[in-house]
N, C-alpha and C. Protein backbone atom coordinates (compact mmCIF):
# COMPACT_ATOMS: atom_id res chain seq x y z
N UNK A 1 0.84 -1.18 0.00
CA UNK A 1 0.00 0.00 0.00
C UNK A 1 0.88 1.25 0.00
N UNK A 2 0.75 2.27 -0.91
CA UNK A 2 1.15 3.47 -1.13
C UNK A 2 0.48 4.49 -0.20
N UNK A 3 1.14 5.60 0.15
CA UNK A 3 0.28 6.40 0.95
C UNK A 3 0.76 7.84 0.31
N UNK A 4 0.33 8.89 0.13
CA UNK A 4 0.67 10.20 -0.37
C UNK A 4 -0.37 11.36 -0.26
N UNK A 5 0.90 12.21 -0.20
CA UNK A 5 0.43 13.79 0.43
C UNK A 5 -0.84 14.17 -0.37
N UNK A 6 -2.03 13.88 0.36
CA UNK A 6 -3.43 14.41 -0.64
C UNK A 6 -3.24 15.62 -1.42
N UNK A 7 -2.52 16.49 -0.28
CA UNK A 7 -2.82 18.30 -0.40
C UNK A 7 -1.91 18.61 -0.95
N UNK A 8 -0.96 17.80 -2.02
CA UNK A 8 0.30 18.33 -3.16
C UNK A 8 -0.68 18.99 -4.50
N UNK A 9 -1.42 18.56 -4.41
CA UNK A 9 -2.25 18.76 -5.75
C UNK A 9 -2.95 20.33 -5.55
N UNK A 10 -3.60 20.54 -4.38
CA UNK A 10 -3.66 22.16 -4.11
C UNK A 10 -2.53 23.23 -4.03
N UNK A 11 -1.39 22.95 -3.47
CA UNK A 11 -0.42 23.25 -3.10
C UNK A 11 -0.01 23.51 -4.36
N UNK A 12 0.34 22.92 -5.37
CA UNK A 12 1.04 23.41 -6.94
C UNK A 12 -0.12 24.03 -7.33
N UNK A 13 -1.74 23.70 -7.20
CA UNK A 13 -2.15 25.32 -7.43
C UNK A 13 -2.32 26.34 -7.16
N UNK A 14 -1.77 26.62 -5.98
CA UNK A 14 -1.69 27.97 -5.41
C UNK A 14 -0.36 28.30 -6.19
N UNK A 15 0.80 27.69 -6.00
CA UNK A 15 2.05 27.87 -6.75
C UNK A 15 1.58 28.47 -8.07
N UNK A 16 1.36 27.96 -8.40
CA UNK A 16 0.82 28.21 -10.27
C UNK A 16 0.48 29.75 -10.05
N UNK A 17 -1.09 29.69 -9.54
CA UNK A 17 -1.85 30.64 -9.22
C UNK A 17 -1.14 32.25 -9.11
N UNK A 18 -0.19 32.09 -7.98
CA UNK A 18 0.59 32.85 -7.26
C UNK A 18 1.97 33.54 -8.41
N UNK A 19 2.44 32.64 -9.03
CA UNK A 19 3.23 32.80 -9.95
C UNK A 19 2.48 34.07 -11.32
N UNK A 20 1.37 33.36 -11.61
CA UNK A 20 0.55 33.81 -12.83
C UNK A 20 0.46 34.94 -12.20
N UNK A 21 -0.73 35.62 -11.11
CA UNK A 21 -1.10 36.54 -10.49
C UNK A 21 0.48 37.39 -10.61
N UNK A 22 1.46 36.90 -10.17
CA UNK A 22 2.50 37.97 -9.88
C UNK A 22 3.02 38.89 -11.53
N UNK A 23 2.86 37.61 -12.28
CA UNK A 23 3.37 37.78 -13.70
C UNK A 23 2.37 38.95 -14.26
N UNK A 24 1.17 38.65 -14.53
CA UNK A 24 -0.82 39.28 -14.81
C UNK A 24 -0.25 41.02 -13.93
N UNK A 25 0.05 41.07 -12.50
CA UNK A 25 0.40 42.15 -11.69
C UNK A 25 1.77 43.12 -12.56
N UNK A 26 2.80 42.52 -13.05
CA UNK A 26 3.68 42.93 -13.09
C UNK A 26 3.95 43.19 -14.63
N UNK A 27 3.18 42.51 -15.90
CA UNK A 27 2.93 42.95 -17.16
C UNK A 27 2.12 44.25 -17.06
N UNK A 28 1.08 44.36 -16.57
CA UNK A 28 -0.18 45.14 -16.22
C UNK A 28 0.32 46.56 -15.40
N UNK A 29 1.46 46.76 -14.81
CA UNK A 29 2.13 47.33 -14.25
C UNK A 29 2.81 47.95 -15.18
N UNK A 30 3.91 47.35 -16.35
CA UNK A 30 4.48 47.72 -16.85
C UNK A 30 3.93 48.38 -18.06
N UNK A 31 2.80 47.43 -18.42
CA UNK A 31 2.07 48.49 -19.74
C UNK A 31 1.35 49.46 -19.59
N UNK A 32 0.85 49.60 -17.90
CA UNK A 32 0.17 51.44 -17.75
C UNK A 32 1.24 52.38 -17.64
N UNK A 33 2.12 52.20 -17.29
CA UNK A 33 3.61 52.81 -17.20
C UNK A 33 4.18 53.30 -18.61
N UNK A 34 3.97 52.51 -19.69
CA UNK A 34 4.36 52.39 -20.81
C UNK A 34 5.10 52.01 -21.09
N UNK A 35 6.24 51.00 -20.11
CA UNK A 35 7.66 50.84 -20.64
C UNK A 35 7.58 49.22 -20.92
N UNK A 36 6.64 48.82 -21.13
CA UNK A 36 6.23 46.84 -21.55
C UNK A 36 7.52 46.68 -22.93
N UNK A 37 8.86 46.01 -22.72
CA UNK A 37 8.97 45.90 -24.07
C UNK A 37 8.87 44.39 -24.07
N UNK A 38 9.52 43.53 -24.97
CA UNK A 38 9.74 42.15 -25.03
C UNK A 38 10.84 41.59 -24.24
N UNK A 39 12.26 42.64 -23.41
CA UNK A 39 12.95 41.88 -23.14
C UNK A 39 12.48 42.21 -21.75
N UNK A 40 11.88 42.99 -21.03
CA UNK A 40 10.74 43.10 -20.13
C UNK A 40 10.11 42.19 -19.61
N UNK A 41 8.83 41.67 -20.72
CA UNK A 41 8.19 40.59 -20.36
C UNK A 41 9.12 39.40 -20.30
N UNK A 42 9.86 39.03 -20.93
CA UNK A 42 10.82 38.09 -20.54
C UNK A 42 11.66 37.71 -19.56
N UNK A 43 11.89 38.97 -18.81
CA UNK A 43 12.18 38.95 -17.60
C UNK A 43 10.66 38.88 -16.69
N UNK A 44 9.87 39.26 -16.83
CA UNK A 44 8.46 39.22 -15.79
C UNK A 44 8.49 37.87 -16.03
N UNK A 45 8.65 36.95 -17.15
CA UNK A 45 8.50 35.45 -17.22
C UNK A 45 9.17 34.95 -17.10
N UNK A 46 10.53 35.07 -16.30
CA UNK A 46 11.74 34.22 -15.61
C UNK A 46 11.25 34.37 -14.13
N UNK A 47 10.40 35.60 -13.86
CA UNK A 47 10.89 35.81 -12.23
C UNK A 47 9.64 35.20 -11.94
N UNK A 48 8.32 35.53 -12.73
CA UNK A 48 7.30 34.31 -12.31
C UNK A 48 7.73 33.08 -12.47
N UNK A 49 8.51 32.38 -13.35
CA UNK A 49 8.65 31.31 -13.13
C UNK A 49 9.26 30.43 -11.68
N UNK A 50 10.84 31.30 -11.73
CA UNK A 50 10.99 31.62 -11.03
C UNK A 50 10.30 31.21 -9.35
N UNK A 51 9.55 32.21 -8.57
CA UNK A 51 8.68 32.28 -7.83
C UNK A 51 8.22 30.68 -7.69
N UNK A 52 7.46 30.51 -8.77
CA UNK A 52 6.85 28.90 -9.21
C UNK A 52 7.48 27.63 -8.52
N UNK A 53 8.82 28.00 -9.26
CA UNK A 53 9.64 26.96 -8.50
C UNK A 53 10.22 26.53 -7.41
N UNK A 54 9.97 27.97 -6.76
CA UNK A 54 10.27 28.46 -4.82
C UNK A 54 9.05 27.62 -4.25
N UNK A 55 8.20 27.77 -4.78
CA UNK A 55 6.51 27.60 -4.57
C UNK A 55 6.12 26.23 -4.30
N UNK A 56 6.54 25.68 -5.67
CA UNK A 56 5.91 24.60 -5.59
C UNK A 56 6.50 23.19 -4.65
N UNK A 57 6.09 22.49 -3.84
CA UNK A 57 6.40 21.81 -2.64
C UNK A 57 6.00 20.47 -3.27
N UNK A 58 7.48 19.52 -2.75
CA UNK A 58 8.35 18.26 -2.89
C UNK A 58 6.80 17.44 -2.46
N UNK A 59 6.89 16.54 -3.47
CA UNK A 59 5.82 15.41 -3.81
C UNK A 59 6.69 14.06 -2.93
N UNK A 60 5.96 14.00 -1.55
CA UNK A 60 5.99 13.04 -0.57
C UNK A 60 5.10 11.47 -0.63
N UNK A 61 5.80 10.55 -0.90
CA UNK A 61 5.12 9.32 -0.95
C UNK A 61 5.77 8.43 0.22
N UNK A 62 5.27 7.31 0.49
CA UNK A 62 5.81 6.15 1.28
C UNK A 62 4.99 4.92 1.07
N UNK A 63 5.76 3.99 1.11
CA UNK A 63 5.57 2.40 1.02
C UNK A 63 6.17 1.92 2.10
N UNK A 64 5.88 0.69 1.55
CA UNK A 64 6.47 -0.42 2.76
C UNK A 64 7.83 -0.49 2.89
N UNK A 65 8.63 -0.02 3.98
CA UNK A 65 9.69 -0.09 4.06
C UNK A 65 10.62 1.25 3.42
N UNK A 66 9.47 2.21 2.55
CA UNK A 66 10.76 3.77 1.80
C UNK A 66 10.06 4.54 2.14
N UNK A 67 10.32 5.84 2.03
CA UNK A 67 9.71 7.06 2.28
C UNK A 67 10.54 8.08 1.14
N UNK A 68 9.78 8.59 0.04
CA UNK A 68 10.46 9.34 -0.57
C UNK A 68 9.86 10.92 -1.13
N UNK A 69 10.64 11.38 -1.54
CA UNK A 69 10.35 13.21 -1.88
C UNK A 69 11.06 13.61 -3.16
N UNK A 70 9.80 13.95 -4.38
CA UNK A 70 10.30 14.24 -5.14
C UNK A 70 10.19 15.70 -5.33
N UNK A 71 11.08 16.39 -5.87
CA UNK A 71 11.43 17.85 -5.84
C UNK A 71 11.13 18.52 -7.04
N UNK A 72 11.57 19.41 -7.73
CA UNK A 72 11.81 19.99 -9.47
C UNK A 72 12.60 18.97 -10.15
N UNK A 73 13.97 19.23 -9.40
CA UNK A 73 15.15 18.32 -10.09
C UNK A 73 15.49 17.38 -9.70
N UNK A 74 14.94 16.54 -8.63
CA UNK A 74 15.30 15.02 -8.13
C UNK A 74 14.64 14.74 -7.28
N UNK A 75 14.64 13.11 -7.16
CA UNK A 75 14.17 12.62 -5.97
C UNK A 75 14.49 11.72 -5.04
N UNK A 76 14.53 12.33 -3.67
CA UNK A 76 15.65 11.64 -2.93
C UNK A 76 14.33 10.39 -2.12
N UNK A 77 15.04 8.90 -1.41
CA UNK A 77 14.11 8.50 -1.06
C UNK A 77 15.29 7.45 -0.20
N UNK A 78 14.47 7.25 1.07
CA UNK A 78 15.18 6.51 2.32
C UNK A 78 14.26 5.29 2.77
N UNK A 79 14.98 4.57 2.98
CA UNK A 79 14.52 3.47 3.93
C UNK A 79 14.17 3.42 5.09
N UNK A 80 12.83 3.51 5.22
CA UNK A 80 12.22 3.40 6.46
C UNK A 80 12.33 2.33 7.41
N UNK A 81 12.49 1.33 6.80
CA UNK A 81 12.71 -0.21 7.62
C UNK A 81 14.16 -0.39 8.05
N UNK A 82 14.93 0.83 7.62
CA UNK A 82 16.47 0.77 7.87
C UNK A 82 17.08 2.02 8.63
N UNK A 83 16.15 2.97 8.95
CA UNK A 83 16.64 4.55 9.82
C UNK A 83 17.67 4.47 10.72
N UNK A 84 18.47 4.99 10.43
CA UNK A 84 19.38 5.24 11.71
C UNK A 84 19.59 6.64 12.55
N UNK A 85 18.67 7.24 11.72
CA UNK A 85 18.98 8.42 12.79
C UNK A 85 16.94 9.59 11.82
N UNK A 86 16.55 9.82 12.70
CA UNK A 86 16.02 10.78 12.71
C UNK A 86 16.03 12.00 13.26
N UNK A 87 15.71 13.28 13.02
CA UNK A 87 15.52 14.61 14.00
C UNK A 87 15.59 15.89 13.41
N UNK A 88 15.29 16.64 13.86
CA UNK A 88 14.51 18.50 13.78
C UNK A 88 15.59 19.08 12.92
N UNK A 89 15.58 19.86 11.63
CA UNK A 89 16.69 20.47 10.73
C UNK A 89 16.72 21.80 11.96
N UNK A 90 17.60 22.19 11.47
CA UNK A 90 18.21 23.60 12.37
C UNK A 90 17.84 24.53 11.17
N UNK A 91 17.11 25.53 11.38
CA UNK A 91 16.67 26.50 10.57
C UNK A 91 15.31 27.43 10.75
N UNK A 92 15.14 27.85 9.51
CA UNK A 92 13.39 28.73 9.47
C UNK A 92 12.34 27.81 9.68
N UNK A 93 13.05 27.13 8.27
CA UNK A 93 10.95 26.21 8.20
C UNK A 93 11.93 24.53 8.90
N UNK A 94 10.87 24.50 9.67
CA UNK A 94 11.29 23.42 10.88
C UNK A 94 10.96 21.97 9.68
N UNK A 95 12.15 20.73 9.48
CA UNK A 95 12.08 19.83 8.77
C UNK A 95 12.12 18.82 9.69
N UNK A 96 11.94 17.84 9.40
CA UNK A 96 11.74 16.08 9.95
C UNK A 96 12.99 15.70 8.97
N UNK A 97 14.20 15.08 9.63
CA UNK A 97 15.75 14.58 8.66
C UNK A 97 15.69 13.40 8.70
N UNK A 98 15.43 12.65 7.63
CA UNK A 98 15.26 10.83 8.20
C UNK A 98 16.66 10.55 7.14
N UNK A 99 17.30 9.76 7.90
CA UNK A 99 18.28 9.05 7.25
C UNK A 99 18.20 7.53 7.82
N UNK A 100 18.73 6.61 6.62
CA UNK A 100 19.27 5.11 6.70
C UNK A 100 20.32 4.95 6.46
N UNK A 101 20.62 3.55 6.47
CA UNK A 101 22.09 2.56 6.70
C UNK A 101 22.60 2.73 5.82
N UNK A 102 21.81 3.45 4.70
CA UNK A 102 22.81 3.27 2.82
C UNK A 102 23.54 4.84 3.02
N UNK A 103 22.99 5.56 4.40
CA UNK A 103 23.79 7.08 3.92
C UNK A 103 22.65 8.11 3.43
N UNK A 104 21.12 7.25 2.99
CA UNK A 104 20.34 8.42 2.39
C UNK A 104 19.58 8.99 2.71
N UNK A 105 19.18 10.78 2.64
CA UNK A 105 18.68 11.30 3.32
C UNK A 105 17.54 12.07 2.73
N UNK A 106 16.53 12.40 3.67
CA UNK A 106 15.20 13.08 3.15
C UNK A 106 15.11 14.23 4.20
N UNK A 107 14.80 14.88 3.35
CA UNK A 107 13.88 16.13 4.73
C UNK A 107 12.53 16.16 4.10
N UNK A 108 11.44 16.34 4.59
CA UNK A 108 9.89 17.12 5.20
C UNK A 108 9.63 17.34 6.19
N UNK A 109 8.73 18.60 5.24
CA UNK A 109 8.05 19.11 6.19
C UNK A 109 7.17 18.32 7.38
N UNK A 110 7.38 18.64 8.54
CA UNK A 110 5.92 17.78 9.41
C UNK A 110 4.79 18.07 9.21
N UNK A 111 4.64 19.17 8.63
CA UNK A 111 2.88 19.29 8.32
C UNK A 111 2.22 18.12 6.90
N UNK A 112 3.01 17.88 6.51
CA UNK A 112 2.69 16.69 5.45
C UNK A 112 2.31 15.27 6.56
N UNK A 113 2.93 15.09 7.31
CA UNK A 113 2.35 14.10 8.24
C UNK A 113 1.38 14.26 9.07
N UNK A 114 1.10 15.85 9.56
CA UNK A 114 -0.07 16.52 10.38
C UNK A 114 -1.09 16.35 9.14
N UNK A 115 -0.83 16.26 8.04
CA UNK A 115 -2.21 16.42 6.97
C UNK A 115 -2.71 15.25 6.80
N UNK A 116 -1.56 14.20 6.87
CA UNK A 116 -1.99 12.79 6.11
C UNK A 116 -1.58 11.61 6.54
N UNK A 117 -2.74 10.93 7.37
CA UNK A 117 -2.42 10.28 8.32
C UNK A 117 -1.79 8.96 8.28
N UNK A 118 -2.32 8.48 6.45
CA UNK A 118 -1.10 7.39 6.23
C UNK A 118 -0.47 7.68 6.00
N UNK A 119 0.44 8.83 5.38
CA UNK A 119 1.73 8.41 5.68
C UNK A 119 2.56 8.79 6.58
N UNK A 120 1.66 9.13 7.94
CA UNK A 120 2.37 9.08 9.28
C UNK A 120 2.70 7.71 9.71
N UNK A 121 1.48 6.89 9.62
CA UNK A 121 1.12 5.63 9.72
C UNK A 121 2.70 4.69 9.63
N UNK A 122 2.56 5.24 7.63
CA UNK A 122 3.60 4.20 7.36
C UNK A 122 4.94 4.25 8.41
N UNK A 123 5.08 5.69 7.80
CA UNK A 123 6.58 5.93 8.91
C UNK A 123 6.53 5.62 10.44
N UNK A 124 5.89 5.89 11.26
CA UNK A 124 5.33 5.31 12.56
C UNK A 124 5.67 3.60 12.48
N UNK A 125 4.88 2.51 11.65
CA UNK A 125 5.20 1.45 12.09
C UNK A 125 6.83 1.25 11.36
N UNK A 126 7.31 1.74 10.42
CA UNK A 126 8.45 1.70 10.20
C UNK A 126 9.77 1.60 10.87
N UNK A 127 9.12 3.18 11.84
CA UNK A 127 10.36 3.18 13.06
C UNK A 127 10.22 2.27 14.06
N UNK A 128 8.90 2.19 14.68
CA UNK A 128 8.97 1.43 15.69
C UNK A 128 9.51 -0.26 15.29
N UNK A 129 9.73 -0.76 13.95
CA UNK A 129 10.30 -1.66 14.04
C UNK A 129 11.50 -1.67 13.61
N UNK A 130 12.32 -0.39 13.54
CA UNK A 130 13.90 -0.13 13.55
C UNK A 130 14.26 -0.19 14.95
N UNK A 131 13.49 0.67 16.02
CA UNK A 131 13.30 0.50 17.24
C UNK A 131 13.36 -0.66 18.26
N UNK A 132 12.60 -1.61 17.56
CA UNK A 132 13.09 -3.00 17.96
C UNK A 132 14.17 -3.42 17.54
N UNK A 133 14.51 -3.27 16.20
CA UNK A 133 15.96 -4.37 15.95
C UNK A 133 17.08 -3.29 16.26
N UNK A 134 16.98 -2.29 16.92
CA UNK A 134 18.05 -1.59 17.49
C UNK A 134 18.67 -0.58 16.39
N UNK A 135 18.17 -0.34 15.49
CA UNK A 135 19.10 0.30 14.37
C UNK A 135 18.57 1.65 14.31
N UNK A 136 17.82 2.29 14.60
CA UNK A 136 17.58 3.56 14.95
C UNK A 136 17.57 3.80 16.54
N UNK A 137 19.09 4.58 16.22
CA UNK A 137 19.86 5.15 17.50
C UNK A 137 19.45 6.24 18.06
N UNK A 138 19.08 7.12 16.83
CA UNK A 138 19.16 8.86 17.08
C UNK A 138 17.46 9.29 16.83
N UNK A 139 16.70 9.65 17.64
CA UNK A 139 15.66 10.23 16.89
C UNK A 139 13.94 9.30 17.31
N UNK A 140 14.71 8.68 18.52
CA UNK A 140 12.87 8.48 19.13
C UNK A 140 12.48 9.38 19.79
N UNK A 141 13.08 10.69 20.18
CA UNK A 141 12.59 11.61 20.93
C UNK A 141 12.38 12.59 19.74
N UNK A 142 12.71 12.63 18.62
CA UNK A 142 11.72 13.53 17.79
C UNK A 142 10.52 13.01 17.31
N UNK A 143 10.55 11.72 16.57
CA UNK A 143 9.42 11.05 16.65
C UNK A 143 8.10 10.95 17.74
N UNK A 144 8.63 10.72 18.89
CA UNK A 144 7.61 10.97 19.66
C UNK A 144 7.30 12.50 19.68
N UNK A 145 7.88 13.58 19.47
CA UNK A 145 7.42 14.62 19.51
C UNK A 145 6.52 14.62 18.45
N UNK A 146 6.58 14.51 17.47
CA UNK A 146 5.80 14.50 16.02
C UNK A 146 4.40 14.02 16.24
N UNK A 147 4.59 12.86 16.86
CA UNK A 147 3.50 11.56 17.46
C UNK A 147 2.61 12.52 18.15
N UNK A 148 2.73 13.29 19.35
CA UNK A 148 2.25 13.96 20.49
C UNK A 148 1.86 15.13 19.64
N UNK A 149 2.23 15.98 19.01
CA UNK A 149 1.73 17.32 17.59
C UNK A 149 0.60 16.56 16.87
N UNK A 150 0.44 15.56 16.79
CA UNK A 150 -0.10 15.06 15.45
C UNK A 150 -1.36 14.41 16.40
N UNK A 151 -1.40 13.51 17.53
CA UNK A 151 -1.98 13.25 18.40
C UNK A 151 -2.99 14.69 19.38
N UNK A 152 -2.55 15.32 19.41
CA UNK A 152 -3.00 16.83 19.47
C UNK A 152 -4.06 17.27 18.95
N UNK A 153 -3.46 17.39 17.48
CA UNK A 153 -4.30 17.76 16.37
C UNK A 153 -5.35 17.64 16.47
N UNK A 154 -5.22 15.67 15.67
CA UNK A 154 -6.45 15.25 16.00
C UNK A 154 -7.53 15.13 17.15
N UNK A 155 -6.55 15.30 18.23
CA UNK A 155 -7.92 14.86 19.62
C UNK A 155 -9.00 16.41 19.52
N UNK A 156 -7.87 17.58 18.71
CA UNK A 156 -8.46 19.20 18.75
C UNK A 156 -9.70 19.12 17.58
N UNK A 157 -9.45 18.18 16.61
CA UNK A 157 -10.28 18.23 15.88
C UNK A 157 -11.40 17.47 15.91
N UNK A 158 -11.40 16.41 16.90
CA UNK A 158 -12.56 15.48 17.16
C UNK A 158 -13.48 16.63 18.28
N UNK A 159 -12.78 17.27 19.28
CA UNK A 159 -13.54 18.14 19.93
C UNK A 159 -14.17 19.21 19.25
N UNK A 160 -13.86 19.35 18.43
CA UNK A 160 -14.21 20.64 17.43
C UNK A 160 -15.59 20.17 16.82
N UNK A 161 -15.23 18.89 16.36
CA UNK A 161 -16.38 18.26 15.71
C UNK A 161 -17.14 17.91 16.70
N UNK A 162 -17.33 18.12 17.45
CA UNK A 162 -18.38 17.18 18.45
C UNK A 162 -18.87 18.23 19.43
N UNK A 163 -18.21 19.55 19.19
CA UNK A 163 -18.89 20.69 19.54
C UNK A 163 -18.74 20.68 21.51
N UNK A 164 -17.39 19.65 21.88
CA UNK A 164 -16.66 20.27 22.83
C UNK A 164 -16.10 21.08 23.26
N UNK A 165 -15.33 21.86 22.47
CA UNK A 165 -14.31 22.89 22.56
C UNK A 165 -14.88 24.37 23.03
């Protein structure tokens, strides 16, 4: 069983969206102004593109045993049944770092696992059976953090629905 990020498919259309809108803003700009030439718009259509490609967010799948992320220009993908180290990137936008025994590494975002619960799932029984055979050393205390965010969520959203809150 495959599991994947539902909300990639909205996500590249806002990208799109966002890109166009900036491009539509910035032609429209330049031709009340009067100065629209061709090497102009050609630049308005590098930097929307551009934008696009800032925008648009790494296509997350997992199976039995991999977890992978495909990007613009590649796609990196790790063994879940083999982790040796998970935990928190150091930076702005806060990442989940899963690496295995071959050396290979992924980052996502955690809100892709806050969205979609198989493929928390997958990764969840994944680790916990690296966990048993001892091979993930580094990274049950981020996991359980993830677990407890995500566990959260949902208990916030069952109260929500049930008109507890």
């Amino acid at each position: 069983m495959t599991a994947h990020d539902h909300g990639w498919a909205a996500d590249l259309r806002f990208a799109i969206h966002c890109s166009v809108a900036l491009f539509g803003l910035l032609l429209t700009v330049d031709a009340a102004a009067g100065r629209l030439t061709w090497p102009r718009a050609l630049l308005w259509t590098g930097l929307a593109a551009l934008l696009c490609a800032v925008l648009v967010p790494p296509r997350v799948r997992a199976g039995v045993g991999r977890l992978s992320c495909r990007g613009l220009l590649r796609e990196r993908t790790v063994r879940t049944d083999r982790l040796v180290s998970v935990r928190w990137s150091d930076g702005v936008a806060q990442r989940l770092v899963l690496r295995d025994t071959d050396d290979c590494r992924v980052e996502v975002d955690p809100e892709v696992f806050l969205a979609n619960p198989a493929l928390w799932h997958r990764l969840d029984e994944d680790a916990r059976g690296c966990v048993e055979r001892g091979t993930l050393r580094c990274g049950v205390t981020a996991l359980r953090q993830l677990s407890d965010r995500i566990d959260r969520r949902h208990a916030r959203t069952v109260f929500t629905i049930s008109g507890l809150e």
